[in-house]
C-alpha atoms as a PDB file:
ATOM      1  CA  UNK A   1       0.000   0.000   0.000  1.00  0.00           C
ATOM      2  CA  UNK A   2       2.404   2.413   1.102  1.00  0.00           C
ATOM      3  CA  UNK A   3       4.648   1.611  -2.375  1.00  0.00           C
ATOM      4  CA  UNK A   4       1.343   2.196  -4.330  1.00  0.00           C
ATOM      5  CA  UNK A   5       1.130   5.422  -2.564  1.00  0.00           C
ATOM      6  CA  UNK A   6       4.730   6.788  -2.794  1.00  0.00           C
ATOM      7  CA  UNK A   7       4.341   5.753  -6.344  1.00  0.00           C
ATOM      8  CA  UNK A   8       0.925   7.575  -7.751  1.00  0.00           C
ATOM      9  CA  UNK A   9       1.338  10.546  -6.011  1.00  0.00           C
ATOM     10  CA  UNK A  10       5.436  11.072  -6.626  1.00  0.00           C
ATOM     11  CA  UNK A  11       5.841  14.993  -6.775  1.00  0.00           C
ATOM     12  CA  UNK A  12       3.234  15.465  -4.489  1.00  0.00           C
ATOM     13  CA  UNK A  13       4.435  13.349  -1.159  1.00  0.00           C
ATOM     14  CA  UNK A  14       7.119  11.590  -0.168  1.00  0.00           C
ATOM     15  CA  UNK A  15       7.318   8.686   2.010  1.00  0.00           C
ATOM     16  CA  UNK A  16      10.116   7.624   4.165  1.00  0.00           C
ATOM     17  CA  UNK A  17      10.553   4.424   5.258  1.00  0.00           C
ATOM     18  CA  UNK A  18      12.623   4.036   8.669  1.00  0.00           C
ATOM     19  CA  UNK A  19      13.638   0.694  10.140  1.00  0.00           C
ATOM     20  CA  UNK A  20      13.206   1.352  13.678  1.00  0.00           C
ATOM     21  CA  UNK A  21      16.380  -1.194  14.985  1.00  0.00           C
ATOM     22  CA  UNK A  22      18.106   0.847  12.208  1.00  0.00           C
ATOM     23  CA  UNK A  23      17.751   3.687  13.192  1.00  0.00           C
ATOM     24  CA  UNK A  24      17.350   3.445  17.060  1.00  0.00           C
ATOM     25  CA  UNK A  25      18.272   7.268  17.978  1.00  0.00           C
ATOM     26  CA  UNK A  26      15.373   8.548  15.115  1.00  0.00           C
ATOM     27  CA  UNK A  27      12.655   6.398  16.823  1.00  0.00           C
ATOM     28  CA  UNK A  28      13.419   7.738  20.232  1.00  0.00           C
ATOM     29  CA  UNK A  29      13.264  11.197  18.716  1.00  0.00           C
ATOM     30  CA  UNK A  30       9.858  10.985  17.231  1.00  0.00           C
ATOM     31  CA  UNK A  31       8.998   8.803  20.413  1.00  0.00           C
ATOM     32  CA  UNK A  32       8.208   5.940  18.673  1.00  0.00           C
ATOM     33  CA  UNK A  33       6.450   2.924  21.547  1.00  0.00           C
ATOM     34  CA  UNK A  34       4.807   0.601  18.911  1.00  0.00           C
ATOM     35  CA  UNK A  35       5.019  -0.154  15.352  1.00  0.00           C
ATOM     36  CA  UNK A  36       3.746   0.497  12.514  1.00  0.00           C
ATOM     37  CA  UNK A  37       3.708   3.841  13.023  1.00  0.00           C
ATOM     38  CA  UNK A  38       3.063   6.363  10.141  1.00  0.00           C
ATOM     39  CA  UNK A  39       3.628  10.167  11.287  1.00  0.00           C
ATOM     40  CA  UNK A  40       2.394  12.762   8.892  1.00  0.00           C
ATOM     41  CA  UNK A  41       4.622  16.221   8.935  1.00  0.00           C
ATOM     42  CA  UNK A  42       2.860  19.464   6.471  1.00  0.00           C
ATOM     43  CA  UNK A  43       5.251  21.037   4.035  1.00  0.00           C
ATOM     44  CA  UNK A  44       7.204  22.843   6.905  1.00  0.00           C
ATOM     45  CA  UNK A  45       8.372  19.443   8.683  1.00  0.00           C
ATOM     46  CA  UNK A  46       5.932  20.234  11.692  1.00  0.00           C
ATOM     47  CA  UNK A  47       4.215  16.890  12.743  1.00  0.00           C
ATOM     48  CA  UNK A  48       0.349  17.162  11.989  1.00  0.00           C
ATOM     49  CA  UNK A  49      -1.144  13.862  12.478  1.00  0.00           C
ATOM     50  CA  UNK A  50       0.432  10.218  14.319  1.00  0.00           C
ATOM     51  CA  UNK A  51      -1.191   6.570  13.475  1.00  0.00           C
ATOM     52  CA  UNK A  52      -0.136   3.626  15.299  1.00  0.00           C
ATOM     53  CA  UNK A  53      -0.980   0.835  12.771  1.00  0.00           C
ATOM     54  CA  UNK A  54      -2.242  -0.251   9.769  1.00  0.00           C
ATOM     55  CA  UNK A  55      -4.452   2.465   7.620  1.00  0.00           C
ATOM     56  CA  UNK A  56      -6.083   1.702   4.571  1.00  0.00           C
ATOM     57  CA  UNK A  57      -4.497   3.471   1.496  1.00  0.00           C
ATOM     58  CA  UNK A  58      -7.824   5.619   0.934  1.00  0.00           C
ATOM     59  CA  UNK A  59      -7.443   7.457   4.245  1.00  0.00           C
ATOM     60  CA  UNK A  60      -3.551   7.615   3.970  1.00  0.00           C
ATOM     61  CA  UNK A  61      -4.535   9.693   0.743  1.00  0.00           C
ATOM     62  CA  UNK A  62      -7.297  11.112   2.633  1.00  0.00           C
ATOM     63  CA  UNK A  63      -5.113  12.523   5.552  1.00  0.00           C
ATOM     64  CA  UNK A  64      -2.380  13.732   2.910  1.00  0.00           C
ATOM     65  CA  UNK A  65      -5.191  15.812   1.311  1.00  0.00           C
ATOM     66  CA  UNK A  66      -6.172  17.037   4.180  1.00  0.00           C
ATOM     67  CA  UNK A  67      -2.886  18.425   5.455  1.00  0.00           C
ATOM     68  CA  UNK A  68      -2.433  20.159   1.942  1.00  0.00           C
ATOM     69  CA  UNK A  69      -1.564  17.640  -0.146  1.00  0.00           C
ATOM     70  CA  UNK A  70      -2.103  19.382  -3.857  1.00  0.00           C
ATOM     71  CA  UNK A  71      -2.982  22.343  -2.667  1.00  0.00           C
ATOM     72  CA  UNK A  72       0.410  24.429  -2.427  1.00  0.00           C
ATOM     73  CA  UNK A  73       2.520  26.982  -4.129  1.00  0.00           C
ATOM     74  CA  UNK A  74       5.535  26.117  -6.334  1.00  0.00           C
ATOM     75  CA  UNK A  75       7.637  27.060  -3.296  1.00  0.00           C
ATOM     76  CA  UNK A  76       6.068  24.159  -1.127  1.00  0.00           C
ATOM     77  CA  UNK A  77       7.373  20.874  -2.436  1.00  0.00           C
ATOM     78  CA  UNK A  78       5.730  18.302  -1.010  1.00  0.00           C
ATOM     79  CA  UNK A  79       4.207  17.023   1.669  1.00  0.00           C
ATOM     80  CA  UNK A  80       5.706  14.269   3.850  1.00  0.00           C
ATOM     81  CA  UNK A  81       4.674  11.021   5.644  1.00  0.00           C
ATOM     82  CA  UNK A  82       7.156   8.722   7.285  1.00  0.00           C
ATOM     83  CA  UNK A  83       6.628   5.302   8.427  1.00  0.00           C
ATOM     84  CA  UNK A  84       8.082   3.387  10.887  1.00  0.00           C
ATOM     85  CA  UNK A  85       8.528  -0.146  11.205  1.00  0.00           C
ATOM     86  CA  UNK A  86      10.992  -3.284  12.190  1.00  0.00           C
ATOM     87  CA  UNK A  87      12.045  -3.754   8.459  1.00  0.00           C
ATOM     88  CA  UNK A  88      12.562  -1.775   5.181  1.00  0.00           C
ATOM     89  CA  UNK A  89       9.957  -2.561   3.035  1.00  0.00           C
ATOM     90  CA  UNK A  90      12.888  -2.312   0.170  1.00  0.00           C
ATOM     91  CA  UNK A  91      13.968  -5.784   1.323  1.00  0.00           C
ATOM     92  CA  UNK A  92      10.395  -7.245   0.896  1.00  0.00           C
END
């Protein structure tokens, strides 16, 4: 899902993937207790919405529309969603 995601809306999001024994020190910074875990950060970096779990692609899309997603100027790149997790999903 989150593949599908980063895929049909490249340009418009991007996803980061962070494997949470990887990266031990990042986790702890966005005080990450379970995972999944997507965290959803506007244009600016600010943190705008947390999800512990699986979501369903619509309301990922959903929630990145909703957080401006499509809606900015051609100085706002993109917005962001990261998700963390015990594995990369580049080695699935």
């Amino acid at each position: 899902v989150l593949k599908e995601v980063d895929k049909e809306y490249a340009g418009k999001t991007r996803l980061l993937i962070i494997d949470v024994y990887k990266y031990q020190d990042l986790a702890k910074e966005y005080k990450i207790l379970l995972i999944p875990t997507l965290v959803f950060f506007d244009s600016k970096g600010k943190e705008v919405f947390r999800h512990v779990g699986v979501l369903e692609k619509e309301k990922i899309v959903s929630k990145l529309k909703e957080i401006g997603m499509g809606t900015w100027s051609r100085k706002v790149r993109s917005v962001k969603f990261g998700f963390f997790s015990s594995y990369s999903l580049e080695k699935s």
